[in-house]
N, C-alpha and C. Protein backbone atom coordinates (compact mmCIF):
# COMPACT_ATOMS: atom_id res chain seq x y z
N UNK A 1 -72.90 -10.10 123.27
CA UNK A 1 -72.03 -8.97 123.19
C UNK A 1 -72.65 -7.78 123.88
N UNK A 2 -71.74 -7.07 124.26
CA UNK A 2 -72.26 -5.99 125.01
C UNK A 2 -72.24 -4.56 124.44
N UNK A 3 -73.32 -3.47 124.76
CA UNK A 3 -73.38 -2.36 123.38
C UNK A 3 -71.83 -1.36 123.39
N UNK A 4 -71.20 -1.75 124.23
CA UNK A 4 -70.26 -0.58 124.31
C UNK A 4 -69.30 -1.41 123.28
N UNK A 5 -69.03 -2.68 123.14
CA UNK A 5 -68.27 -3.30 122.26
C UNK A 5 -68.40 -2.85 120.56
N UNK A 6 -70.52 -2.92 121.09
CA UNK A 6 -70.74 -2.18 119.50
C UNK A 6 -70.12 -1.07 119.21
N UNK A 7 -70.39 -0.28 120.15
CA UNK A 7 -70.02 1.37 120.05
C UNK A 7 -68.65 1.72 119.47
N UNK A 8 -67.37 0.63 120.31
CA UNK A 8 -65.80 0.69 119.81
C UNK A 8 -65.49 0.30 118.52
N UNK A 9 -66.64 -0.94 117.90
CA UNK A 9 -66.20 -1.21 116.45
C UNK A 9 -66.72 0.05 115.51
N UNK A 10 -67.87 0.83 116.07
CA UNK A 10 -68.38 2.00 115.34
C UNK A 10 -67.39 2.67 114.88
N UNK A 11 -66.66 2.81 116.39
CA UNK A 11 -65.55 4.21 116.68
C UNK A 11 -64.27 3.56 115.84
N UNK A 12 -63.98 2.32 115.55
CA UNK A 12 -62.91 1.67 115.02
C UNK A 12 -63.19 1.85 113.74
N UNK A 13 -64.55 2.07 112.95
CA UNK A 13 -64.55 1.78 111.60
C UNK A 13 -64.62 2.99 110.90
N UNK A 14 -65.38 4.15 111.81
CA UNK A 14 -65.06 5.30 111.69
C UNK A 14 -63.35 5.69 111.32
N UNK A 15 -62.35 5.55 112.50
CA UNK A 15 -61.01 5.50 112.54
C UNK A 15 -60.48 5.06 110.98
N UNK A 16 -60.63 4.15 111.06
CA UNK A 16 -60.48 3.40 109.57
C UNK A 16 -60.29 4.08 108.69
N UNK A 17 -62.43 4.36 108.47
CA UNK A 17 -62.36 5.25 107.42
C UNK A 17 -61.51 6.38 106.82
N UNK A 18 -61.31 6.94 108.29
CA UNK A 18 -60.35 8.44 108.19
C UNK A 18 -59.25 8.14 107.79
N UNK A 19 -58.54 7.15 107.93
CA UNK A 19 -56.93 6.97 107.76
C UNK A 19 -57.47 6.80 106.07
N UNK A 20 -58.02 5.82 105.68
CA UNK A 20 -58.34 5.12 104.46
C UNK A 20 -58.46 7.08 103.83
N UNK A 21 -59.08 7.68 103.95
CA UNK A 21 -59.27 8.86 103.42
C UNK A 21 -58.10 10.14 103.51
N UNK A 22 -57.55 9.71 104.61
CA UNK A 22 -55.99 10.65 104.80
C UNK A 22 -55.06 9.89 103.39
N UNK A 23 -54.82 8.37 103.44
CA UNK A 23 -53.92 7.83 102.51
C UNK A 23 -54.65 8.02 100.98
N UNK A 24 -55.80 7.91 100.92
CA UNK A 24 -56.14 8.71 99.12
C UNK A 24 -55.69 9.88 99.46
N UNK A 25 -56.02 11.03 99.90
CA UNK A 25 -55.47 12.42 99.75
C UNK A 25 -54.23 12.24 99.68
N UNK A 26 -53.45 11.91 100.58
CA UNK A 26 -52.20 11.67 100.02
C UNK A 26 -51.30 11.28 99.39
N UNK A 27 -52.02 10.25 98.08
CA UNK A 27 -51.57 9.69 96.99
C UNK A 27 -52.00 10.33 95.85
N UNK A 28 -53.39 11.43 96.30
CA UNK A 28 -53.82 11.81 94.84
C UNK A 28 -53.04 13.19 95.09
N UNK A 29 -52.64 13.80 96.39
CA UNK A 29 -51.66 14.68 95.99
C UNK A 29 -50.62 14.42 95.36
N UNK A 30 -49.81 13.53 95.30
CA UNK A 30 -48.53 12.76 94.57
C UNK A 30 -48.91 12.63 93.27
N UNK A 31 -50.07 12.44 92.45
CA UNK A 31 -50.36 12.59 91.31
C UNK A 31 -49.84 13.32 90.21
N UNK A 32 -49.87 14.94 90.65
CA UNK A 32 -49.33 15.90 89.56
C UNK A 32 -47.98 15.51 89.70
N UNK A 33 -47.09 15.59 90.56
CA UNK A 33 -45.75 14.93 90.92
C UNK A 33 -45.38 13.68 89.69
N UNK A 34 -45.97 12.79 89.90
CA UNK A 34 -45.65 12.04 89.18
C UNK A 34 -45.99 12.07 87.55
N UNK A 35 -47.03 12.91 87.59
CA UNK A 35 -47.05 12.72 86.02
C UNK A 35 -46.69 14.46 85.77
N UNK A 36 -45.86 15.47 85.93
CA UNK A 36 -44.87 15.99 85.28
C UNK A 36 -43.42 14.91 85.26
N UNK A 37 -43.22 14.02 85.91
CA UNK A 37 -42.14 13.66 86.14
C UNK A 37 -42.61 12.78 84.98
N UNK A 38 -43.26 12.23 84.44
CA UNK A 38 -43.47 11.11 83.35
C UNK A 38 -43.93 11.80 82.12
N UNK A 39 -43.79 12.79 82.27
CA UNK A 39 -43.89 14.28 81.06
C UNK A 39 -42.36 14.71 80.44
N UNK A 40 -41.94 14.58 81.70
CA UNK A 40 -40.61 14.88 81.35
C UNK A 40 -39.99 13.68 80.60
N UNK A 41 -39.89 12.81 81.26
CA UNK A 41 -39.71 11.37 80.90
C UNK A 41 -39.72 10.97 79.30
N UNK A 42 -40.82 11.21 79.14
CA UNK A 42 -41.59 10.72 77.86
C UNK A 42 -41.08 11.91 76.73
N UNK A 43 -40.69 13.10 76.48
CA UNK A 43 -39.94 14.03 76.48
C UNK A 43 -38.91 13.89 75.82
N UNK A 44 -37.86 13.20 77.13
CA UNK A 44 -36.18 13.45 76.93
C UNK A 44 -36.63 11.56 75.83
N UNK A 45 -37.99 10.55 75.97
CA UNK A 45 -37.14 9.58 75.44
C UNK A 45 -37.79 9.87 74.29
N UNK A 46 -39.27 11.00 73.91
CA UNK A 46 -39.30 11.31 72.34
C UNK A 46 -37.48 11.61 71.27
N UNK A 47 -37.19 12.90 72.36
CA UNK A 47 -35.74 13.03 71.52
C UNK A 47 -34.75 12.42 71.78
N UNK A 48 -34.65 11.54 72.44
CA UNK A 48 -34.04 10.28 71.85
C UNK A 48 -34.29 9.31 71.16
N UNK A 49 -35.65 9.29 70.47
CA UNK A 49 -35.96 8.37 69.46
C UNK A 49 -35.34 9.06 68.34
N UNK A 50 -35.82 10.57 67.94
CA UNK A 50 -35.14 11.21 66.89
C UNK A 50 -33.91 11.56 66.56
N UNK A 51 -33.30 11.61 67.50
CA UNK A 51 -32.05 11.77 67.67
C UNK A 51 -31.47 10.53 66.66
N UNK A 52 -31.53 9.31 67.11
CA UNK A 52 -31.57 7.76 66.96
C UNK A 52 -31.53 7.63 65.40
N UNK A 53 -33.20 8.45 65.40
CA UNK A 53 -33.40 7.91 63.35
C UNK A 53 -32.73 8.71 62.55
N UNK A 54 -32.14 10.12 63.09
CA UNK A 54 -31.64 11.14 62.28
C UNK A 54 -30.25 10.48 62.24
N UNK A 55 -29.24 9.81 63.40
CA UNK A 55 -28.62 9.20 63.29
C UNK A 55 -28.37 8.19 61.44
N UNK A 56 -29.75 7.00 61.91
CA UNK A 56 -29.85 6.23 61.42
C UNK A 56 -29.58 6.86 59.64
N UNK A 57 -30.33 7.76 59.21
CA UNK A 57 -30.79 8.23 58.16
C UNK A 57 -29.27 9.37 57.49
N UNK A 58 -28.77 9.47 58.95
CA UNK A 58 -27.21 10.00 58.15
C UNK A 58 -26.78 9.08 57.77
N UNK A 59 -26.42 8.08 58.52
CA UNK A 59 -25.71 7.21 58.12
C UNK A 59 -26.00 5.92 56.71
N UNK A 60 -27.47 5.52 56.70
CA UNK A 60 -28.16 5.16 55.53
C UNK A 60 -27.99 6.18 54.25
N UNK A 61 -28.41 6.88 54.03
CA UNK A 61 -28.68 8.01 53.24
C UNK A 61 -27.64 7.92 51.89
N UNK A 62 -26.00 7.72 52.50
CA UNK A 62 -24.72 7.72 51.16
C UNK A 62 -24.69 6.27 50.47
N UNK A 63 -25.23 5.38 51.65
CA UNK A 63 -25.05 3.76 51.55
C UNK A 63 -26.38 3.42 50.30
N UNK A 64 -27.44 4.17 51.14
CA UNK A 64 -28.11 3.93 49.61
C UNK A 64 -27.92 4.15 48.41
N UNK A 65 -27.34 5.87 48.37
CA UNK A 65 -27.14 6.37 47.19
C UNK A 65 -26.06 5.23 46.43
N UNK A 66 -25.16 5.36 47.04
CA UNK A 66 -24.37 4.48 46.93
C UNK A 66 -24.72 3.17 45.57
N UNK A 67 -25.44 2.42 46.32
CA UNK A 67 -26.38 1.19 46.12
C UNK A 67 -26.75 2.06 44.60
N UNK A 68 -27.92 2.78 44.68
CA UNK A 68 -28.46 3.22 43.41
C UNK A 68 -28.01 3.67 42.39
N UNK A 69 -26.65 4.56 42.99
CA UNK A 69 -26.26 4.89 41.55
C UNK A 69 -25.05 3.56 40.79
N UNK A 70 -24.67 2.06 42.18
CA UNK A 70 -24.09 1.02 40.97
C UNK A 70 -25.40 0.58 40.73
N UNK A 71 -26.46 -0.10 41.08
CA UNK A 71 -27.85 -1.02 40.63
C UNK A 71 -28.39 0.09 39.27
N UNK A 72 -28.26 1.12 39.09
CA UNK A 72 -28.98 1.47 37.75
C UNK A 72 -27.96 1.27 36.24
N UNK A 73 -27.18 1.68 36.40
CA UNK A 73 -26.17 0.98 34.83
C UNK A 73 -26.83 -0.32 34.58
N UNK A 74 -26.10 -0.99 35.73
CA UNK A 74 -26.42 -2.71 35.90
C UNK A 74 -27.77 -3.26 35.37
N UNK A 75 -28.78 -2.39 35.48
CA UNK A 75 -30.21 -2.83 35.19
C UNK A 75 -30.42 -2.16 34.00
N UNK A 76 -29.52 -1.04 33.93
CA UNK A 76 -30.07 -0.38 32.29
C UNK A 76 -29.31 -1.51 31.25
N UNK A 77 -28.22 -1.66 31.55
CA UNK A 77 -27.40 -2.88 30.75
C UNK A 77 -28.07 -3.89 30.82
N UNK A 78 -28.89 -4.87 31.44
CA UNK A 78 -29.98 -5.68 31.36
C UNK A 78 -30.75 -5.18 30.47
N UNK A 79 -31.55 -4.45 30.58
CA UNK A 79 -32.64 -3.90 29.68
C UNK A 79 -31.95 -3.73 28.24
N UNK A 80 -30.70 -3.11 27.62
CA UNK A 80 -30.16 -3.11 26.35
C UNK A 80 -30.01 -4.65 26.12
N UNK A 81 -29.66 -5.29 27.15
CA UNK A 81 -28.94 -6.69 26.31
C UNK A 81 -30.36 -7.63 25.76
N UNK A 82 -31.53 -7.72 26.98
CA UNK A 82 -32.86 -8.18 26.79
C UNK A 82 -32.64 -7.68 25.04
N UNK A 83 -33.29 -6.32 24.78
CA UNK A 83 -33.59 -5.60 23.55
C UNK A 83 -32.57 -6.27 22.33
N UNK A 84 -31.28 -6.40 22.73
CA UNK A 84 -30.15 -7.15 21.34
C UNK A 84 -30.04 -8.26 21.54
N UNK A 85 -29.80 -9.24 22.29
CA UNK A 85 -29.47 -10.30 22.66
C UNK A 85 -30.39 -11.43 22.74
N UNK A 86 -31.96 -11.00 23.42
CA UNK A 86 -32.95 -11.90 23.42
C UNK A 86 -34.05 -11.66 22.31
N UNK A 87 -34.05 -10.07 22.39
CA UNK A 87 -35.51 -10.12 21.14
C UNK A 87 -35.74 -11.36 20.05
N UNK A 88 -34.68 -10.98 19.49
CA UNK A 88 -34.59 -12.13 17.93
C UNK A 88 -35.21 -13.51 18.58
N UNK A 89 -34.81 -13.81 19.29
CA UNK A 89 -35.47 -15.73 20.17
C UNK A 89 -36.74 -15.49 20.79
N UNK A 90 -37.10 -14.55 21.23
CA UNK A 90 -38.56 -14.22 21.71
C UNK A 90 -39.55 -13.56 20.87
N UNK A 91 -40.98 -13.74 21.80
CA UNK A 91 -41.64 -12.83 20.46
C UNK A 91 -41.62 -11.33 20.31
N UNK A 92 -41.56 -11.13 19.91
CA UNK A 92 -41.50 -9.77 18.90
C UNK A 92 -41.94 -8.36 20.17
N UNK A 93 -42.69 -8.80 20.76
CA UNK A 93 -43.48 -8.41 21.98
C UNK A 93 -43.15 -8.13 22.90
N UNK A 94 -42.73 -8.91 23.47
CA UNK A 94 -42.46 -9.11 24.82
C UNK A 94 -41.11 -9.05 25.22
N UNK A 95 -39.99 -9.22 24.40
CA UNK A 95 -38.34 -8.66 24.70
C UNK A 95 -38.57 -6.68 24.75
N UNK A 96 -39.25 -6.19 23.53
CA UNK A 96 -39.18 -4.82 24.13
C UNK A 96 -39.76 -3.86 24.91
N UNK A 97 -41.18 -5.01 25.38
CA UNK A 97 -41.69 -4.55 26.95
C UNK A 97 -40.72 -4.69 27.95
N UNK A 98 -40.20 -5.94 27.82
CA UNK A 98 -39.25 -6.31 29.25
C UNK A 98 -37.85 -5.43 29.16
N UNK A 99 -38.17 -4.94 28.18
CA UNK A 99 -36.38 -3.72 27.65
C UNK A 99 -36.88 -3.00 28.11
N UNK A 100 -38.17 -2.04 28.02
CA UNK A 100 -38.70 -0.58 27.84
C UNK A 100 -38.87 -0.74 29.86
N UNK A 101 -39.27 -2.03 30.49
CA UNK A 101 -39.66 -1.89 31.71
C UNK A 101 -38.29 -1.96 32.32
N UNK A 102 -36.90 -2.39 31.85
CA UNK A 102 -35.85 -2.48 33.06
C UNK A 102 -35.21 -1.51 32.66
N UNK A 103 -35.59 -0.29 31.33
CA UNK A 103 -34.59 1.11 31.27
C UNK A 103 -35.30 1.87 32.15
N UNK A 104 -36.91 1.69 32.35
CA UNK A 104 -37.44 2.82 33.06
C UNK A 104 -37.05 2.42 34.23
N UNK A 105 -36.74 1.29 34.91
CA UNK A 105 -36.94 0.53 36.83
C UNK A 105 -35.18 1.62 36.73
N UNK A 106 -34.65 1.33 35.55
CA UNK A 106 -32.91 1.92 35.89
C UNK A 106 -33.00 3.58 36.25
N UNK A 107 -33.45 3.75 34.98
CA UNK A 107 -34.12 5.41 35.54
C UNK A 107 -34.70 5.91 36.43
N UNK A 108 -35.60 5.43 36.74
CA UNK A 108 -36.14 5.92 38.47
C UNK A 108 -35.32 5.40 39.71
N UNK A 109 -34.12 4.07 39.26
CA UNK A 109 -33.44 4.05 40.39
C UNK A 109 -32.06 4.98 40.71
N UNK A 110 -31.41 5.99 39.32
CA UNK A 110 -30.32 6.43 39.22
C UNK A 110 -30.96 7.70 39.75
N UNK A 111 -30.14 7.90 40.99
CA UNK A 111 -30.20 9.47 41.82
C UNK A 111 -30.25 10.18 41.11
N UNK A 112 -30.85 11.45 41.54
CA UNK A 112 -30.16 12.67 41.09
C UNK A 112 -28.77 12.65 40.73
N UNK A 113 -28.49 13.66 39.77
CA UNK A 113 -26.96 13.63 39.64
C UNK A 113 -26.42 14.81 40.59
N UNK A 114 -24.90 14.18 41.20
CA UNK A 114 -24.76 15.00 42.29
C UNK A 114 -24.45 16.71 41.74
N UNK A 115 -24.47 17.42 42.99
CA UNK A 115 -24.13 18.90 42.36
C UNK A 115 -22.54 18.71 42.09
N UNK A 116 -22.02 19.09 41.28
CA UNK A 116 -20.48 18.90 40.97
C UNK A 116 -19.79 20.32 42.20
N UNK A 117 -18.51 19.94 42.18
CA UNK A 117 -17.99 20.96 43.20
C UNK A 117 -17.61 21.91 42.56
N UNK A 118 -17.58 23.38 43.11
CA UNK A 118 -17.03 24.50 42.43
C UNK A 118 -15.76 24.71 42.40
N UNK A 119 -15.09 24.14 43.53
CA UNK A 119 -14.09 24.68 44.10
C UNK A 119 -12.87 24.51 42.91
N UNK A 120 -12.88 23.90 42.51
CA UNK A 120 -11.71 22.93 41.11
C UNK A 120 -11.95 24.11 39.96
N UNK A 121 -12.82 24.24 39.28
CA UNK A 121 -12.71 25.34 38.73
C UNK A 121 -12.81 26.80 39.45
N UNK A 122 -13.12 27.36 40.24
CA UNK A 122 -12.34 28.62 41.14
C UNK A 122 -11.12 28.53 40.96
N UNK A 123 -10.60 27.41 41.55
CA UNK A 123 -9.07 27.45 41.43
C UNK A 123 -8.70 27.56 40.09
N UNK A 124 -8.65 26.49 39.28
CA UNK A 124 -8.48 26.87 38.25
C UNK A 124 -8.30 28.05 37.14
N UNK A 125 -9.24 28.93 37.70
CA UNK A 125 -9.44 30.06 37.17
C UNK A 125 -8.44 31.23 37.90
N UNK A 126 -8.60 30.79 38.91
CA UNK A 126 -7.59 31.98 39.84
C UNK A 126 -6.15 31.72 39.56
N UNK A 127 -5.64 30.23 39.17
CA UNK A 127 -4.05 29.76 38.79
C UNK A 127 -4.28 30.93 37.07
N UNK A 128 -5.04 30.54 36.40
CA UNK A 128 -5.28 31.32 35.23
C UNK A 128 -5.03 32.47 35.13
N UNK A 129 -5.93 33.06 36.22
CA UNK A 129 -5.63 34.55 36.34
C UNK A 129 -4.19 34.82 36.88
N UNK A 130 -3.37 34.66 37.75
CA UNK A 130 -2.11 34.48 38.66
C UNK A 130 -1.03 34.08 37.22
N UNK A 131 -1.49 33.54 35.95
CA UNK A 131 -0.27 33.32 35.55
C UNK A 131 -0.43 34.29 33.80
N UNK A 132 -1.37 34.77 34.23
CA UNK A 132 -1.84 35.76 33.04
C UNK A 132 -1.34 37.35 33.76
N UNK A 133 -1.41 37.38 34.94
CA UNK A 133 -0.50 38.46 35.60
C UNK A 133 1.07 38.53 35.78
N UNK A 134 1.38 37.34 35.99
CA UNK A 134 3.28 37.40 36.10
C UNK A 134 3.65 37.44 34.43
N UNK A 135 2.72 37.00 33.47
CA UNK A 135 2.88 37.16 32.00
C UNK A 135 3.26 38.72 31.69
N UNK A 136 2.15 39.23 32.26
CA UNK A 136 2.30 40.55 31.93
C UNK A 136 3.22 41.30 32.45
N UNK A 137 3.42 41.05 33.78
CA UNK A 137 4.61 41.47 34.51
C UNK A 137 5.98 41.31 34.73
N UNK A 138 5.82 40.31 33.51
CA UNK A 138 7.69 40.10 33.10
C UNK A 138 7.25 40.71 31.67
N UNK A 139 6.72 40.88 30.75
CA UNK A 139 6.50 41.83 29.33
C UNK A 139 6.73 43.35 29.91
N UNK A 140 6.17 43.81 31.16
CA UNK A 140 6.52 45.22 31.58
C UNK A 140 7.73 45.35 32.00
N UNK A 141 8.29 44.55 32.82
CA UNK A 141 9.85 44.76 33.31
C UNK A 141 10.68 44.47 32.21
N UNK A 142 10.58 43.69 31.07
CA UNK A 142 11.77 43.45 29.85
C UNK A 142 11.65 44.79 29.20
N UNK A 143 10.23 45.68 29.03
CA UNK A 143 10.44 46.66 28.66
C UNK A 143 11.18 48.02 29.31
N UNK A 144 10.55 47.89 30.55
CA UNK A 144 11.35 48.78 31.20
C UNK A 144 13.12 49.36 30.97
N UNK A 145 13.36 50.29 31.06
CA UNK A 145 14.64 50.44 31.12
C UNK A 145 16.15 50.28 32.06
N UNK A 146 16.92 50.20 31.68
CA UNK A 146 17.73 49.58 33.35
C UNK A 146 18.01 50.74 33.64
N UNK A 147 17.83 50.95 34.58
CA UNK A 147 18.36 52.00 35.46
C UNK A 147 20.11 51.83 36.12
N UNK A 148 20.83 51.12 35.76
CA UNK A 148 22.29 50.57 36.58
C UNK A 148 22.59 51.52 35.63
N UNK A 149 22.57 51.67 34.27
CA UNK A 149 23.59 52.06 32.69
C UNK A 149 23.12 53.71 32.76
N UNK A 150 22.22 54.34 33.33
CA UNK A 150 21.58 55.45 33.31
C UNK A 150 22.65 56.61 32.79
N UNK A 151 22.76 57.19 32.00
CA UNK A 151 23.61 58.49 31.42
C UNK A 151 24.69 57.92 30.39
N UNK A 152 24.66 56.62 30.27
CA UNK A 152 25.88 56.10 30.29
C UNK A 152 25.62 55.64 27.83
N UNK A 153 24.41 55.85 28.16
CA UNK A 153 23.55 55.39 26.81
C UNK A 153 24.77 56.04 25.62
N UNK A 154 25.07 57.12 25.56
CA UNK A 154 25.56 57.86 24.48
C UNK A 154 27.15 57.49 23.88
N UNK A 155 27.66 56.61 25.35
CA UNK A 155 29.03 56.19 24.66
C UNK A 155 29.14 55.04 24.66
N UNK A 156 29.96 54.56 24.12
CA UNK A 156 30.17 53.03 23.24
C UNK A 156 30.97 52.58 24.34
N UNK A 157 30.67 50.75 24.18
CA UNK A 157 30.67 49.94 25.01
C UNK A 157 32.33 50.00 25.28
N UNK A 158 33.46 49.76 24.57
CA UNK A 158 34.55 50.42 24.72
C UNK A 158 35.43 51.43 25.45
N UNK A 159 34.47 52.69 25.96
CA UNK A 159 35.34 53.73 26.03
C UNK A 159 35.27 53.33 27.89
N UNK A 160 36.35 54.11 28.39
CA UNK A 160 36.76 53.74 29.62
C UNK A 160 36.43 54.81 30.92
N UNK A 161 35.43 55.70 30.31
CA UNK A 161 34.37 56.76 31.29
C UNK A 161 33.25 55.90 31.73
N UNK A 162 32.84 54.66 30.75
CA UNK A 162 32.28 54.17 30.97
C UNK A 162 32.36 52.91 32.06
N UNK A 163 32.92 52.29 32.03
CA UNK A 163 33.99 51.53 32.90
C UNK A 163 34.04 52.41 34.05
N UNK A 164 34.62 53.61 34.20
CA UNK A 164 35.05 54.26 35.61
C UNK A 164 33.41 54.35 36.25
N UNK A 165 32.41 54.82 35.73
CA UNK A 165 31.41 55.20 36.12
C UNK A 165 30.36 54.02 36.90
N UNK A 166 30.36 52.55 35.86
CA UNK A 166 30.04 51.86 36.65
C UNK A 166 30.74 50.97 37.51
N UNK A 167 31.95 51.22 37.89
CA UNK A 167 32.66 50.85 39.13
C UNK A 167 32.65 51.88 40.41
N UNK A 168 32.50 52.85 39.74
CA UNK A 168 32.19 54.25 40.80
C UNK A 168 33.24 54.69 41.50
N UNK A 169 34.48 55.07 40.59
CA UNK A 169 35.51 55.16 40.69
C UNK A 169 35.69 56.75 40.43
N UNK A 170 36.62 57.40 41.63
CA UNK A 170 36.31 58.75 41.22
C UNK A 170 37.55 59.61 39.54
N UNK A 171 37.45 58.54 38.99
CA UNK A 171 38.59 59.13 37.28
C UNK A 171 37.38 59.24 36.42
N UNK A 172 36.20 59.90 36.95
CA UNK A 172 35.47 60.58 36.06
C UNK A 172 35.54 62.15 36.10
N UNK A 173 35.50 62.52 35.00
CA UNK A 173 35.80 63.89 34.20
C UNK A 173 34.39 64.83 35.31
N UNK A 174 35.45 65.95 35.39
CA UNK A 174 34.31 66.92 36.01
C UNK A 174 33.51 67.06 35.52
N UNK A 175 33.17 67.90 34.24
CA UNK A 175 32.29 67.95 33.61
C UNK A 175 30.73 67.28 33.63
N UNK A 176 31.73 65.76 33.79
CA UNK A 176 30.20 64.77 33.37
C UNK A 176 29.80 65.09 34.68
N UNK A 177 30.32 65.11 36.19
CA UNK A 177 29.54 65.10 37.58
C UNK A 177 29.00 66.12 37.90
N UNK A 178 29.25 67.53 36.60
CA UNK A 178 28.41 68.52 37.02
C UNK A 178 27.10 68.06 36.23
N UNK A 179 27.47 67.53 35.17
CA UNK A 179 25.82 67.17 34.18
C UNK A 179 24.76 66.48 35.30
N UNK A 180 25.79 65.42 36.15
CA UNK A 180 25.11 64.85 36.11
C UNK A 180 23.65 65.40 37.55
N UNK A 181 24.35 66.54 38.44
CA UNK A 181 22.73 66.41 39.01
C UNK A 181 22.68 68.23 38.55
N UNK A 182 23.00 68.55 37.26
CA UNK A 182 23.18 69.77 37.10
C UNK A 182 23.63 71.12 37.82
N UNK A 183 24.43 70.38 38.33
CA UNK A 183 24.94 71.90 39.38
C UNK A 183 26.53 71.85 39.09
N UNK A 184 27.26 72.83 39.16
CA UNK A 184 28.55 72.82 38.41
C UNK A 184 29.25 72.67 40.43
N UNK A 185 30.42 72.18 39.53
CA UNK A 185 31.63 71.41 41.08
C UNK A 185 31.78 72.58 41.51
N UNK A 186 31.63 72.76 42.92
CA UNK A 186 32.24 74.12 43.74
C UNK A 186 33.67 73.94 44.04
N UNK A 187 33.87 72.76 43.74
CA UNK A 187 35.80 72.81 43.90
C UNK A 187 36.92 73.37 42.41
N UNK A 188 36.24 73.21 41.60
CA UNK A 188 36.24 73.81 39.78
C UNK A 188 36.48 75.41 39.97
């Protein structure tokens, strides 16, 4: 071989090198790139895991209750019948352990008791109140006086001034139409 051949593989491996060193720089620049992008990633699929279980846990949550509040009667009624039904045939012992252990498993399985709703008694109370007011307000109007008969109080149901007056007929007596807004007839 001849040295200049050496010299070109020098110059070739050199070459090499450089490219080999241009393509790392330019993959480890792509680095931050890619891992905000797998930041993000990892991110949007955390809250979609939670998203998922909060899902899950609405929807579980009534189904259990559900479950617990029929499974505790059911097991407390086990535990009474064990205590009446089996004691007497077993020993003496061991029916009111196995009673005393399926009232407590019933008890720790019966929920909370729910909050009751308000709304039924509000109402209730407000129909109460609403009919304790029109009570009173037909006791004030029966007392009230009628106003249609007004002046009319002093003569008997019979006489025929009375009659003219509430037909509003003019064969009422002067007299009474001066009483009545106290000013005497300027035609008199």
């Amino acid at each position: 071989m001849s040295l200049t051949t050496r010299k070109n593989t020098g110059a070739a491996a050199k070459q090499r090198a450089l490219d080999t060193k241009q393509r790392a720089l330019d993959t480890a620049s792509q680095v931050p790139v890619m891992a905000r992008s797998a930041s993000q990633t990892a991110k949007s699929a955390g809250i979609a895991a939670r998203q998922s279980a909060e899902d899950a846990i609405a929807w579980a949550t009534p189904r259990v209750q559900d479950a617990r509040s029929w499974a505790a009667p059911h097991v407390e009624q086990a535990g009474v019948a064990v205590r009446e039904k089996i004691a007497p045939t077993i020993a003496e012992k061991i029916a009111p352990t196995i009673s005393s252990a399926l009232v407590e498993a019933a008890n720790r399985l019966d929920p909370a008791p729910r909050r009751r709703k308000r709304w039924p008694r509000v109402l209730a109370g407000l129909a109460m109140v609403a009919a304790v007011g029109s009570a009173i307000a037909a006791v004030v109007l029966r007392r009230k006086p009628d106003f249609s008969t007004f002046g009319g109080e002093d003569q008997t149901p019979g006489d025929s001034t009375t009659a003219a007056q509430g037909n509003g007929s003019a064969a009422a007596p002067a007299e009474e139409e001066s009483s009545v807004n106290g000013r005497g007839s300027s035609a008199s």
